[in-house]
N, C-alpha and C. Protein backbone atom coordinates (compact mmCIF):
# COMPACT_ATOMS: atom_id res chain seq x y z
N UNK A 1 11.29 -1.37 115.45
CA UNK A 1 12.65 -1.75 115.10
C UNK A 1 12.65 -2.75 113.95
N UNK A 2 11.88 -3.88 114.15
CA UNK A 2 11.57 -4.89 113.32
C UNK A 2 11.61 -4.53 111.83
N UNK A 3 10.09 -3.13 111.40
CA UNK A 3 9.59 -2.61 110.57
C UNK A 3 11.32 -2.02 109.79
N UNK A 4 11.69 -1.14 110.38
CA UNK A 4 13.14 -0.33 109.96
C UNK A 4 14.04 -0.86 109.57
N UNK A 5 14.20 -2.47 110.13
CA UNK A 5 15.20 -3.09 109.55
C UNK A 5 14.83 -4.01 107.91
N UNK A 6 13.63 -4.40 108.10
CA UNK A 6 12.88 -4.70 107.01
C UNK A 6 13.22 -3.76 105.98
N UNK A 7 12.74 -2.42 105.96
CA UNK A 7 13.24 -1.12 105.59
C UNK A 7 14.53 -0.98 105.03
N UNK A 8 15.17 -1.38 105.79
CA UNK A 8 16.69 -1.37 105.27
C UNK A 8 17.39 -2.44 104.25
N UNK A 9 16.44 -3.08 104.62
CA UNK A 9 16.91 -4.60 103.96
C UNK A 9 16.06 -4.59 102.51
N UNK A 10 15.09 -4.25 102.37
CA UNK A 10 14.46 -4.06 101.23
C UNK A 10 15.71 -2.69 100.23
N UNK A 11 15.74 -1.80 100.58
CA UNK A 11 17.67 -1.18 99.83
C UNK A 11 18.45 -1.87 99.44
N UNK A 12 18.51 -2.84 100.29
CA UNK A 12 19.68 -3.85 100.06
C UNK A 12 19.17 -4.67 98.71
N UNK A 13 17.88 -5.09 98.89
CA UNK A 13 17.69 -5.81 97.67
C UNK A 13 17.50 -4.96 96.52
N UNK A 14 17.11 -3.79 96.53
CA UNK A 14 16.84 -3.12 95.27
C UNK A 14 18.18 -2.72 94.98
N UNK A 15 19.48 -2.67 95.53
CA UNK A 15 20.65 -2.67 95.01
C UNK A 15 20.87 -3.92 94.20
N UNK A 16 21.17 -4.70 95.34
CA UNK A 16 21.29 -5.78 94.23
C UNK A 16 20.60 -5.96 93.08
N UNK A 17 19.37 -6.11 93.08
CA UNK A 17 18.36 -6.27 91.77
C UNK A 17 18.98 -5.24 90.73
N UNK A 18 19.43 -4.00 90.84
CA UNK A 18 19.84 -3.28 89.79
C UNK A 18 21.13 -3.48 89.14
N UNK A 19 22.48 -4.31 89.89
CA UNK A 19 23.62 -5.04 89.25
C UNK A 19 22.85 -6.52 88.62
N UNK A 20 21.84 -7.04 88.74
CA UNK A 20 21.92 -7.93 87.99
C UNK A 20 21.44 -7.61 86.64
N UNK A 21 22.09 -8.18 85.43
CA UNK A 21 22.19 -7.91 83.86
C UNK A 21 21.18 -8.05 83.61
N UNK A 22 20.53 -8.88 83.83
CA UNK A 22 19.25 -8.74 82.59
C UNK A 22 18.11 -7.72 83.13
N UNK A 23 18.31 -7.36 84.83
CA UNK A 23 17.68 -6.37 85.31
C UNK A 23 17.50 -5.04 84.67
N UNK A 24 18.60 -4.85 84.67
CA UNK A 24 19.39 -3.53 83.77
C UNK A 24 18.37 -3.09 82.82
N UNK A 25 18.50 -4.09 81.88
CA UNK A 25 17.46 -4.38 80.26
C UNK A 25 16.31 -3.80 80.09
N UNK A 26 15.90 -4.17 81.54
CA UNK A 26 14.12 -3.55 81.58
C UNK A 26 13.85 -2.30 82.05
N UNK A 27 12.71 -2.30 81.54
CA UNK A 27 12.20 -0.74 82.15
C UNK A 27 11.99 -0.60 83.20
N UNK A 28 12.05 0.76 83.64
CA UNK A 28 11.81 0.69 85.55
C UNK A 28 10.00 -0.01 85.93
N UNK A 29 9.64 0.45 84.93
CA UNK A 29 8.05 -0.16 85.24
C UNK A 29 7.92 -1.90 85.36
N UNK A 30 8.91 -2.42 84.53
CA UNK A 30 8.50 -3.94 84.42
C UNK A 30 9.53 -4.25 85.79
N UNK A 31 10.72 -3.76 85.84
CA UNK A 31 11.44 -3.37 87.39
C UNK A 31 10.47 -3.65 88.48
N UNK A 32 10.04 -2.76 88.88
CA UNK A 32 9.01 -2.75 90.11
C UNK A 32 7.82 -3.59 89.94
N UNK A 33 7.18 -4.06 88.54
CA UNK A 33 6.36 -5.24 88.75
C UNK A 33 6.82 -6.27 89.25
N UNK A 34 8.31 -6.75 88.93
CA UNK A 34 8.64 -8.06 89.25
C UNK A 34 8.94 -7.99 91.11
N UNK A 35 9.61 -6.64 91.00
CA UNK A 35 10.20 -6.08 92.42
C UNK A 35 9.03 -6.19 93.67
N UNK A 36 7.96 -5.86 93.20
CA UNK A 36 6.63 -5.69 94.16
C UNK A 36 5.98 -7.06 93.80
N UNK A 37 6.24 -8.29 93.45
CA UNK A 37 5.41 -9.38 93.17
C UNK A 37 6.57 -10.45 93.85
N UNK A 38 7.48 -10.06 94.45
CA UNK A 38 8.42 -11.17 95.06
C UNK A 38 9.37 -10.86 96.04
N UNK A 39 9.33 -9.29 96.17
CA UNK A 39 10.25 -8.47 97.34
C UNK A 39 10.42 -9.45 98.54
N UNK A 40 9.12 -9.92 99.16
CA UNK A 40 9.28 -10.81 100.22
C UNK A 40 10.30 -11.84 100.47
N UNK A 41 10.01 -12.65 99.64
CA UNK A 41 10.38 -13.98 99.26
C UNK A 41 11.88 -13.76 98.93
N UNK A 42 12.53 -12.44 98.28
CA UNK A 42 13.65 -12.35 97.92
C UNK A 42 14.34 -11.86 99.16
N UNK A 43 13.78 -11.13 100.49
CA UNK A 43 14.26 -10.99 101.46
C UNK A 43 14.37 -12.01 102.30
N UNK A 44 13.58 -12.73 102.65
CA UNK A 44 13.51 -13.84 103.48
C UNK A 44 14.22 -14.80 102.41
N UNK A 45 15.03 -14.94 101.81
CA UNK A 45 16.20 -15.87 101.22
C UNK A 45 17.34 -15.28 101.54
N UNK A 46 17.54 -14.14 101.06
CA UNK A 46 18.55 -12.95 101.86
C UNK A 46 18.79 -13.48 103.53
N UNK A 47 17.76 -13.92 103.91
CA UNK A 47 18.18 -13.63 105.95
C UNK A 47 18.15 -15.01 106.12
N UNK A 48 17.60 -15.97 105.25
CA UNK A 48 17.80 -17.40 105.30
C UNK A 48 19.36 -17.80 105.59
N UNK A 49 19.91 -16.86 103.95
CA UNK A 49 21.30 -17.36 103.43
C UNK A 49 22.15 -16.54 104.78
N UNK A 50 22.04 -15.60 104.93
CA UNK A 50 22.57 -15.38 106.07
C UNK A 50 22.84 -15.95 107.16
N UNK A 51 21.53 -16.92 107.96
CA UNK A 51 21.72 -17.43 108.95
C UNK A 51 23.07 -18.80 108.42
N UNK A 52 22.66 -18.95 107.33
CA UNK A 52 23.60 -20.30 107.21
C UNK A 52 25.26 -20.17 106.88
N UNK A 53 25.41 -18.68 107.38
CA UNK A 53 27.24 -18.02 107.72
C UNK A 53 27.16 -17.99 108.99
N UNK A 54 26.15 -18.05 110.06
CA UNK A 54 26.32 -17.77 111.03
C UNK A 54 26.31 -18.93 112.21
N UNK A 55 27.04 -18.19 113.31
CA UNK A 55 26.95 -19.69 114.29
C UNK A 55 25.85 -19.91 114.80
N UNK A 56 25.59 -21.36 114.62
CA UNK A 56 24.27 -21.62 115.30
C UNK A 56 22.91 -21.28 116.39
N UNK A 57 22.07 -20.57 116.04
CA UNK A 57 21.43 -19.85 117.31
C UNK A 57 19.79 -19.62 117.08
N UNK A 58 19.23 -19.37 117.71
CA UNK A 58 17.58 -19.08 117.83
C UNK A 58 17.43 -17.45 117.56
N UNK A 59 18.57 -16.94 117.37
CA UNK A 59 18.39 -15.51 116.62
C UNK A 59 18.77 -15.48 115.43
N UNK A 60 17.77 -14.20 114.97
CA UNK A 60 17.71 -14.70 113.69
C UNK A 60 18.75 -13.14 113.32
N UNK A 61 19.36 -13.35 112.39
CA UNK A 61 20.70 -12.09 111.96
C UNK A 61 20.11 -12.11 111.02
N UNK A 62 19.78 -10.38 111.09
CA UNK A 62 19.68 -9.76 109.40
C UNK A 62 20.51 -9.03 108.87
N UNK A 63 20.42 -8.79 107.60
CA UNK A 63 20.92 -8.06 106.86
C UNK A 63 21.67 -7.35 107.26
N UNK A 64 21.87 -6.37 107.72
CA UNK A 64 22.42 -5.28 108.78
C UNK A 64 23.50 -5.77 110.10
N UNK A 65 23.16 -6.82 109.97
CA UNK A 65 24.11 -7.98 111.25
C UNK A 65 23.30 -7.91 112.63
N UNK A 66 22.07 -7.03 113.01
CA UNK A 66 21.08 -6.78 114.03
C UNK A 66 20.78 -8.19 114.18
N UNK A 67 20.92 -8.71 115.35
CA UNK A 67 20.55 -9.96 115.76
C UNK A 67 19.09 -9.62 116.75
N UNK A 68 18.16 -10.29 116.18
CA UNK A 68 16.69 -10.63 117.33
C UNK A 68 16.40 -11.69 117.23
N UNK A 69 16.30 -11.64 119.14
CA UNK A 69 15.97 -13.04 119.54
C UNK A 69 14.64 -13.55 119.18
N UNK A 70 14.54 -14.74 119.26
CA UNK A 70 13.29 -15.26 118.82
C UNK A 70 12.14 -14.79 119.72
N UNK A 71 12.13 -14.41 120.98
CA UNK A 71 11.52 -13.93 122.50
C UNK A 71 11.10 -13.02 121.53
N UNK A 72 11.66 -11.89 121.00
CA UNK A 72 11.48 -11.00 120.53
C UNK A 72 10.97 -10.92 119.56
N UNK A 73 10.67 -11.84 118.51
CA UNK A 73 9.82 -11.75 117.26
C UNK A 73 9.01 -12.12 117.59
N UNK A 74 8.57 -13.07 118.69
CA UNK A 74 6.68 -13.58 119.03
C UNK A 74 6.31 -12.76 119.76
N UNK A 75 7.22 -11.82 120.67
CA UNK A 75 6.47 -10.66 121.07
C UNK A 75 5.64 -9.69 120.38
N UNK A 76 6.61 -9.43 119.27
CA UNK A 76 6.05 -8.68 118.73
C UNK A 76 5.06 -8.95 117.21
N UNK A 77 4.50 -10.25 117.70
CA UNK A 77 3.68 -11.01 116.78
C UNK A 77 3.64 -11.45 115.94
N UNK A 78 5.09 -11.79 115.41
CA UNK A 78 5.11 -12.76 114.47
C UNK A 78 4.52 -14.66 114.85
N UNK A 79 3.99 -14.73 114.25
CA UNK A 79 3.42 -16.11 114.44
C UNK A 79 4.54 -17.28 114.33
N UNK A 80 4.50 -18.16 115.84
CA UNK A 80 5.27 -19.04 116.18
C UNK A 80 5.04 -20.68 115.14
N UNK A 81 4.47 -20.45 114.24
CA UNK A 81 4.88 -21.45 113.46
C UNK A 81 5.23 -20.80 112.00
N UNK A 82 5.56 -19.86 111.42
CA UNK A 82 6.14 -18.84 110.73
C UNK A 82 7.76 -19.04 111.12
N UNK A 83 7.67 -18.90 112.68
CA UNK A 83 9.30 -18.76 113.09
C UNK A 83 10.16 -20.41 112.65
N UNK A 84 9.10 -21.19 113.11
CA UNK A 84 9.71 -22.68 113.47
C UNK A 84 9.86 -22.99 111.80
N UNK A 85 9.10 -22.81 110.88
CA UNK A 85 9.07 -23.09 109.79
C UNK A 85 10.61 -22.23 109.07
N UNK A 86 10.63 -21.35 109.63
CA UNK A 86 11.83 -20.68 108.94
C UNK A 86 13.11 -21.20 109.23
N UNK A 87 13.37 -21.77 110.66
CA UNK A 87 13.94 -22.53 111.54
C UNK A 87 14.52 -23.94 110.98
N UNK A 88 13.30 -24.44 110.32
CA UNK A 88 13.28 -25.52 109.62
C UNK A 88 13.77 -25.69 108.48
N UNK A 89 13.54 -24.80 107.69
CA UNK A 89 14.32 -24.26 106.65
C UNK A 89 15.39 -24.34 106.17
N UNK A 90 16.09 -23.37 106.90
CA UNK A 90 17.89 -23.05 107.45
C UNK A 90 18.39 -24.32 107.20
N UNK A 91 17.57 -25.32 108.37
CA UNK A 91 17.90 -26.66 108.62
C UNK A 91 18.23 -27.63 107.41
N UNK A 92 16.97 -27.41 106.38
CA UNK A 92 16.50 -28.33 105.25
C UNK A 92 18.28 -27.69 103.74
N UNK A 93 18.17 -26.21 104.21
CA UNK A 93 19.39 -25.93 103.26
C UNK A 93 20.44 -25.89 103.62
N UNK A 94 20.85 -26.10 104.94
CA UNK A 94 22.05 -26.57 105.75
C UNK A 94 22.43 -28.33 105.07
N UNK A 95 21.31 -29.01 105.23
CA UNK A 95 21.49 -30.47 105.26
C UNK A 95 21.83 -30.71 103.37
N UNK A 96 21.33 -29.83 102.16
CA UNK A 96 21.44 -29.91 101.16
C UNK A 96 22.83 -29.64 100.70
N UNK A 97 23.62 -28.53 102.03
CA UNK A 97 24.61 -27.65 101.72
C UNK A 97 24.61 -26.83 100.45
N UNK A 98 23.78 -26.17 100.83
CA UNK A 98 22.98 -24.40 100.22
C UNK A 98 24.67 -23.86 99.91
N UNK A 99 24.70 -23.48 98.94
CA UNK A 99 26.26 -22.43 98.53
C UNK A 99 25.96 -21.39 97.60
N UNK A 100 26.53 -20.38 97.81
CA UNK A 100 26.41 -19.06 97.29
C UNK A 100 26.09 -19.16 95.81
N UNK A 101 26.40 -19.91 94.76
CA UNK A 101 26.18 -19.91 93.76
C UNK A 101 24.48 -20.29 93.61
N UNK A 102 23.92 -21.48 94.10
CA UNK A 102 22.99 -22.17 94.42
C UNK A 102 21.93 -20.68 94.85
N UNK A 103 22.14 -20.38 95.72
CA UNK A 103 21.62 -19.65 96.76
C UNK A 103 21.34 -17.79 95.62
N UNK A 104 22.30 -17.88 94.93
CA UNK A 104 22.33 -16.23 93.77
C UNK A 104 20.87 -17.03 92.65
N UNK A 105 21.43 -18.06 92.32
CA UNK A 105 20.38 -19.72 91.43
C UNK A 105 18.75 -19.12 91.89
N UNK A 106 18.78 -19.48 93.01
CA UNK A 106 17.65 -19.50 93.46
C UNK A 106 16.88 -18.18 93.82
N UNK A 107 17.11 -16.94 94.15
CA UNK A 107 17.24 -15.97 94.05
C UNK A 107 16.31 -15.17 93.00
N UNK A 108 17.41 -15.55 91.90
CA UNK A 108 17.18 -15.24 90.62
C UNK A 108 15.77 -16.17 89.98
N UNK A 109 15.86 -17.10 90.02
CA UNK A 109 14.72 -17.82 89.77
C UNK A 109 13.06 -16.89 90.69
N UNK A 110 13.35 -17.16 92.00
CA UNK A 110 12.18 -16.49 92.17
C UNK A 110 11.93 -14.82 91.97
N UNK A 111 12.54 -14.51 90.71
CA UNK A 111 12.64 -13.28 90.36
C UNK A 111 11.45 -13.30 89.32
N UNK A 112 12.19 -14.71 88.41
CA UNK A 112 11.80 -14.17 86.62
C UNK A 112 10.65 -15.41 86.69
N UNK A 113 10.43 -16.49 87.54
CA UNK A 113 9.50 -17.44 87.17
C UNK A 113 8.03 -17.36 87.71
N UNK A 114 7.64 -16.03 87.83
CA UNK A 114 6.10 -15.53 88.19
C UNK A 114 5.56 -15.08 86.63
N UNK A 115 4.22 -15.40 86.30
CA UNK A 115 3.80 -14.71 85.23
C UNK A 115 3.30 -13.79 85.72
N UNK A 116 3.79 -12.65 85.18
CA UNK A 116 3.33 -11.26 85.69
C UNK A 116 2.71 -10.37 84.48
N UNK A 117 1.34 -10.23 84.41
CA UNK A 117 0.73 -9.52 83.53
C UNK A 117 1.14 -8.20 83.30
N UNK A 118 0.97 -7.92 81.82
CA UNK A 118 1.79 -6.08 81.55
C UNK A 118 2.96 -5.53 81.80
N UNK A 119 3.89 -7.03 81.61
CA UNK A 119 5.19 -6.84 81.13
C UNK A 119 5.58 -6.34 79.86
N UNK A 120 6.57 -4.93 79.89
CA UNK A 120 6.40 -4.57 78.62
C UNK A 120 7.47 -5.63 77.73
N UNK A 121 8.22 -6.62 78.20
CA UNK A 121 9.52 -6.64 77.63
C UNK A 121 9.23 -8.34 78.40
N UNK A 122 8.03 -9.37 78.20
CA UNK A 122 7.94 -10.29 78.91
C UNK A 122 8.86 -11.58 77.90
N UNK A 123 9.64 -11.43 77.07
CA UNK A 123 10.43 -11.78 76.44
C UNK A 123 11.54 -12.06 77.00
N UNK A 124 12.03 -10.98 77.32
CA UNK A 124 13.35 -10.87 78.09
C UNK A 124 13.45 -11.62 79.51
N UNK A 125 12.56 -11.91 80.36
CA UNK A 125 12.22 -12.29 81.49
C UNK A 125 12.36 -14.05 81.18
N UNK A 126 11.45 -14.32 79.81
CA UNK A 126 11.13 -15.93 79.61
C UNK A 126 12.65 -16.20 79.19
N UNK A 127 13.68 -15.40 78.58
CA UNK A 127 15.19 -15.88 78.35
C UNK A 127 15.68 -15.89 79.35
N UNK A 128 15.35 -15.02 80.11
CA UNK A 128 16.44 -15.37 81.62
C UNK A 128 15.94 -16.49 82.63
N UNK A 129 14.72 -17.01 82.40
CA UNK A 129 14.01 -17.98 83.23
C UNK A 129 14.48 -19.20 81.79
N UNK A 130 15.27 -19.28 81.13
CA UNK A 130 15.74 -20.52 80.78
C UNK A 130 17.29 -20.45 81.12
N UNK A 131 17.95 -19.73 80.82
CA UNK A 131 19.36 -19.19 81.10
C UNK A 131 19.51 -19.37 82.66
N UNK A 132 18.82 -19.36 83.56
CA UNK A 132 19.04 -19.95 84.70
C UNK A 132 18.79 -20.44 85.35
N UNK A 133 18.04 -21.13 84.69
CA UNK A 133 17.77 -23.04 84.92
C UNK A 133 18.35 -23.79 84.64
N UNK A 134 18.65 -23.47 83.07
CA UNK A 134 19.55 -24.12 82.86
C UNK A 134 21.17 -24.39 83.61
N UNK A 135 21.50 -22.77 84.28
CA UNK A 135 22.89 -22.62 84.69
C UNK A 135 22.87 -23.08 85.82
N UNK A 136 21.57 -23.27 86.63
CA UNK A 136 21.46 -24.00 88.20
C UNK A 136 21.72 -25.44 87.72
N UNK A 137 20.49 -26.04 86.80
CA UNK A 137 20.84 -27.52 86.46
C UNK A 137 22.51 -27.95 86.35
N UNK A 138 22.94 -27.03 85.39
CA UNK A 138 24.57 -27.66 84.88
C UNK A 138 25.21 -27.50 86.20
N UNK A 139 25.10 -26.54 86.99
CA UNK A 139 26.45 -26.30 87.88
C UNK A 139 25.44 -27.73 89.28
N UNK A 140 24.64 -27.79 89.62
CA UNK A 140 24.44 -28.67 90.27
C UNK A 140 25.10 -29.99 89.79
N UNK A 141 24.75 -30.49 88.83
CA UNK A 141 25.40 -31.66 87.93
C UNK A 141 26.79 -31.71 88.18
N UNK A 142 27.34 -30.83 87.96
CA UNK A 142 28.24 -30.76 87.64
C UNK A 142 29.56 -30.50 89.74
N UNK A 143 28.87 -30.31 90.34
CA UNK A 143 29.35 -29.95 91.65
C UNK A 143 28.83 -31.30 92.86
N UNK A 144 27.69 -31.68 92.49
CA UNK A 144 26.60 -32.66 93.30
C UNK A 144 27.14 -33.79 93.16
N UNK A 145 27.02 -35.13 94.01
CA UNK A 145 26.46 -36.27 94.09
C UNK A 145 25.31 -36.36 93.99
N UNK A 146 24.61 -35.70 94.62
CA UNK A 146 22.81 -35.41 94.58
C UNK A 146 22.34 -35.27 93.01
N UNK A 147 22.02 -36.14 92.70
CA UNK A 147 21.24 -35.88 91.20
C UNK A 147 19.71 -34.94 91.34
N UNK A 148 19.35 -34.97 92.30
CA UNK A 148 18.34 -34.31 92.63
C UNK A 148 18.31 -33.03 93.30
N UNK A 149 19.19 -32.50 93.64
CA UNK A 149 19.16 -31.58 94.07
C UNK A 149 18.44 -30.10 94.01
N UNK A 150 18.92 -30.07 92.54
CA UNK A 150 17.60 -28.69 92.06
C UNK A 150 16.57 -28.76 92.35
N UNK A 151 15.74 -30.36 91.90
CA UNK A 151 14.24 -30.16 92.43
C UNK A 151 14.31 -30.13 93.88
N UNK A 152 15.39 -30.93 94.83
CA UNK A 152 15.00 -30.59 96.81
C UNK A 152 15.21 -29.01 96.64
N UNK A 153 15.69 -28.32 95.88
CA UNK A 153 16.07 -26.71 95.93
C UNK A 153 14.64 -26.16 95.75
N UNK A 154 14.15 -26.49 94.27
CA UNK A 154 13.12 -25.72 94.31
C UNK A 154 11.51 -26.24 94.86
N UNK A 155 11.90 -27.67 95.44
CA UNK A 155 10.60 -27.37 96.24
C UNK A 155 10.43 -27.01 97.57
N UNK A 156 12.09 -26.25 98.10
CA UNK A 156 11.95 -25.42 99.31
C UNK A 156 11.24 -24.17 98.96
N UNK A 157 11.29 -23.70 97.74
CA UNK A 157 10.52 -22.50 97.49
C UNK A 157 9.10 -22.13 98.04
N UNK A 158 8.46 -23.43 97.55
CA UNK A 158 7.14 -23.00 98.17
C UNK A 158 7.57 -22.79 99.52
N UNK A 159 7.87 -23.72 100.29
CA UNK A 159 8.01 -23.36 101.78
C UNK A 159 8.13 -21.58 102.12
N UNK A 160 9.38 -20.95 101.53
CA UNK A 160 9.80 -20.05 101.48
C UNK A 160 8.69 -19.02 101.23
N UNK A 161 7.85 -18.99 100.10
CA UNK A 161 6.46 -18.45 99.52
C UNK A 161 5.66 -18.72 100.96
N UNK A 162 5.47 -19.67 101.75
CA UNK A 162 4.31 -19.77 102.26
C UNK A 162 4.94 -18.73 103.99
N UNK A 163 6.27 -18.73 103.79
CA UNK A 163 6.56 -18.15 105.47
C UNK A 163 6.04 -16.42 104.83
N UNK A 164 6.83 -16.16 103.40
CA UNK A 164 7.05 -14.50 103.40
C UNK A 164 5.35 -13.98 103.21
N UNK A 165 4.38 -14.89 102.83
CA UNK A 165 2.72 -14.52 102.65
C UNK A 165 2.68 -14.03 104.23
N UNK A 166 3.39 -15.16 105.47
CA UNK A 166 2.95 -14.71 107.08
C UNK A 166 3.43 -13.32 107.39
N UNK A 167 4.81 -12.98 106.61
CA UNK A 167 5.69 -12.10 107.19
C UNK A 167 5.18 -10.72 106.59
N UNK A 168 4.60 -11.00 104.94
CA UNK A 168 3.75 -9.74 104.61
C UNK A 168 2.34 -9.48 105.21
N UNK A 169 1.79 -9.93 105.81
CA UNK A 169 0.34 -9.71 106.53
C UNK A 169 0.94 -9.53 107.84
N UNK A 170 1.71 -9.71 108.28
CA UNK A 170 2.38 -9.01 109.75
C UNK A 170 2.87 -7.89 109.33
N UNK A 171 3.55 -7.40 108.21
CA UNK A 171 4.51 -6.23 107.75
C UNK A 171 2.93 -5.01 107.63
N UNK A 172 1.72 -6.03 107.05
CA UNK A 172 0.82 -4.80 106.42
C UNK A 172 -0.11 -4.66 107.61
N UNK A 173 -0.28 -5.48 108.46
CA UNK A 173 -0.93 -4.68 110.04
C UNK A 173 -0.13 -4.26 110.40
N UNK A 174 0.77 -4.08 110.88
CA UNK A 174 1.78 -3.21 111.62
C UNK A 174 1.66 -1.88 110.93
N UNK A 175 1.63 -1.67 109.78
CA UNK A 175 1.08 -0.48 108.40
C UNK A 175 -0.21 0.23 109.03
N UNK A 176 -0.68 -0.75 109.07
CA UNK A 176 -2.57 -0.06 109.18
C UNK A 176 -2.44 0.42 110.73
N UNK A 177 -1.19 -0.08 111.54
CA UNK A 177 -1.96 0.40 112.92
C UNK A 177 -1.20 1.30 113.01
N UNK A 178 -0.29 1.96 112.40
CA UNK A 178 0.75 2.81 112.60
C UNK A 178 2.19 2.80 113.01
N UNK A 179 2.56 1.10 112.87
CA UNK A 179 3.94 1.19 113.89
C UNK A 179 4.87 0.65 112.94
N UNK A 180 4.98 1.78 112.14
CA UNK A 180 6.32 1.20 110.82
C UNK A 180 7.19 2.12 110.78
N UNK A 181 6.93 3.20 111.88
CA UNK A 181 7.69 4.83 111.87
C UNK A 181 7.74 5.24 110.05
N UNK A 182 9.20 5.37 110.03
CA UNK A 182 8.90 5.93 108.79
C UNK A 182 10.04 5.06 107.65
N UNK A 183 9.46 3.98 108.01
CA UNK A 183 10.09 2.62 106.77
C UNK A 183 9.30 3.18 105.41
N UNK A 184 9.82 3.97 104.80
CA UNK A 184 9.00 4.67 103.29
C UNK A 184 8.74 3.54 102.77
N UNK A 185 9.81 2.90 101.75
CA UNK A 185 10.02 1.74 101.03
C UNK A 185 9.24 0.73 101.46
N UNK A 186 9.31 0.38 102.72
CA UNK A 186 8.27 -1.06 103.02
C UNK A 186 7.03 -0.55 102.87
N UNK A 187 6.40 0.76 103.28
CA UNK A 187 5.31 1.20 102.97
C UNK A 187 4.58 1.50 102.03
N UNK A 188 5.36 1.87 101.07
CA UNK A 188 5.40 2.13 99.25
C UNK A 188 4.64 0.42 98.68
N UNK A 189 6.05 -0.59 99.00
CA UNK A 189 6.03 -1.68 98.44
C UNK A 189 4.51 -2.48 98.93
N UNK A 190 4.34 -2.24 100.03
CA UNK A 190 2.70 -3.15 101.04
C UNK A 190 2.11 -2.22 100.44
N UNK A 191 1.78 -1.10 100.32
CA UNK A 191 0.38 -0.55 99.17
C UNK A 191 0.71 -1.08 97.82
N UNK A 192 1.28 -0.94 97.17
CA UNK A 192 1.52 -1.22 96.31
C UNK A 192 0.72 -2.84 95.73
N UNK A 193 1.26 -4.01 96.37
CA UNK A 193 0.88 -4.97 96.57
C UNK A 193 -0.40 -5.29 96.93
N UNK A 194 -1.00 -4.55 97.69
CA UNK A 194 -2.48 -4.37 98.62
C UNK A 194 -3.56 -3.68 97.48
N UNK A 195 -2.85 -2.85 96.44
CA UNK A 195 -4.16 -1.95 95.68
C UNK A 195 -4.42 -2.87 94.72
């Protein structure tokens, strides 16, 4: 179930990724480099930002509105400091007051700020990794008391980087042992990543 909704939720992001503009621009090849070098990380912000519409709870709501209990994700082996860390999280962008603009900000950032070798068009990528830094900096400034805010923003990232590394080595055994039914896309994207 876990695997399928993952599945589903990975659609969700490759929709989105294709309305954003400077996405558009590129070729499908430099597309799926960036797409397969951060898919994770862009989902688990997706179910982050989610939890923080939702009323308070130890389940975690995805994409899809499928609520699983936490019982239910260490059952099925996700690692209990993976969960608490994500937990913590929520918490850390709750207390910043995380907002949709912020939250699209950040998003986008861990899109275009990986150097990714055999970009055909790695030009286009370094303009949009100033264009929205810059547009996070101004609108923080400009909305905040927090003068600091961007940097408490982006050094939740790593955090974020270090849960979706747990959540892809759980996504790619579950792969190898057979229990992803037939999540194509998550399966595509974990080889992909793995060769």
């Amino acid at each position: 179930v876990f695997c399928r909704l993952v599945d589903q939720a990975l659609f969700y992001l490759v929709s989105w990724a294709r309305k954003v503009h400077f996405f558009k621009e590129l070729s499908v090849d430099d597309q799926m480099k960036l797409l397969e070098c951060c898919w994770s990380e862009l989902l688990l912000l997706d179910v982050i930002y989610k939890q923080m519409g939702c009323t308070p709870s130890r389940d975690v709501v995805m994409l899809t509105d499928h609520r699983i209990s936490v019982e239910m994700i260490e059952q099925i082996g996700i690692p209990t400091t993976s969960i608490d860390q994500f937990f913590e999280l929520i918490r850390k962008l709750h207390s910043l007051q995380l907002d949709i603009n912020e939250y699209s900000c950040l998003k986008f950032i861990k899109m275009v700020f990986l150097d990714i070798p055999g970009l055909s068009n790695q030009e286009k990528v370094e303009q949009s990794r100033g264009e929205v830094s810059a547009a996070l900096l101004d609108y923080c400034n400009a909305c905040n008391a927090n003068n600091d805010k961007v940097g408490q923003l982006l050094l939740l990232l790593s955090e974020v980087k270090e849960i979706s590394v747990a959540l892809e080595n759980y996504l790619y055994d579950q792969v190898k042992l057979g229990n992803t039914g037939e999540s194509n896309l998550l399966i595509e994207i974990l080889h992909s990543n793995r060769s």
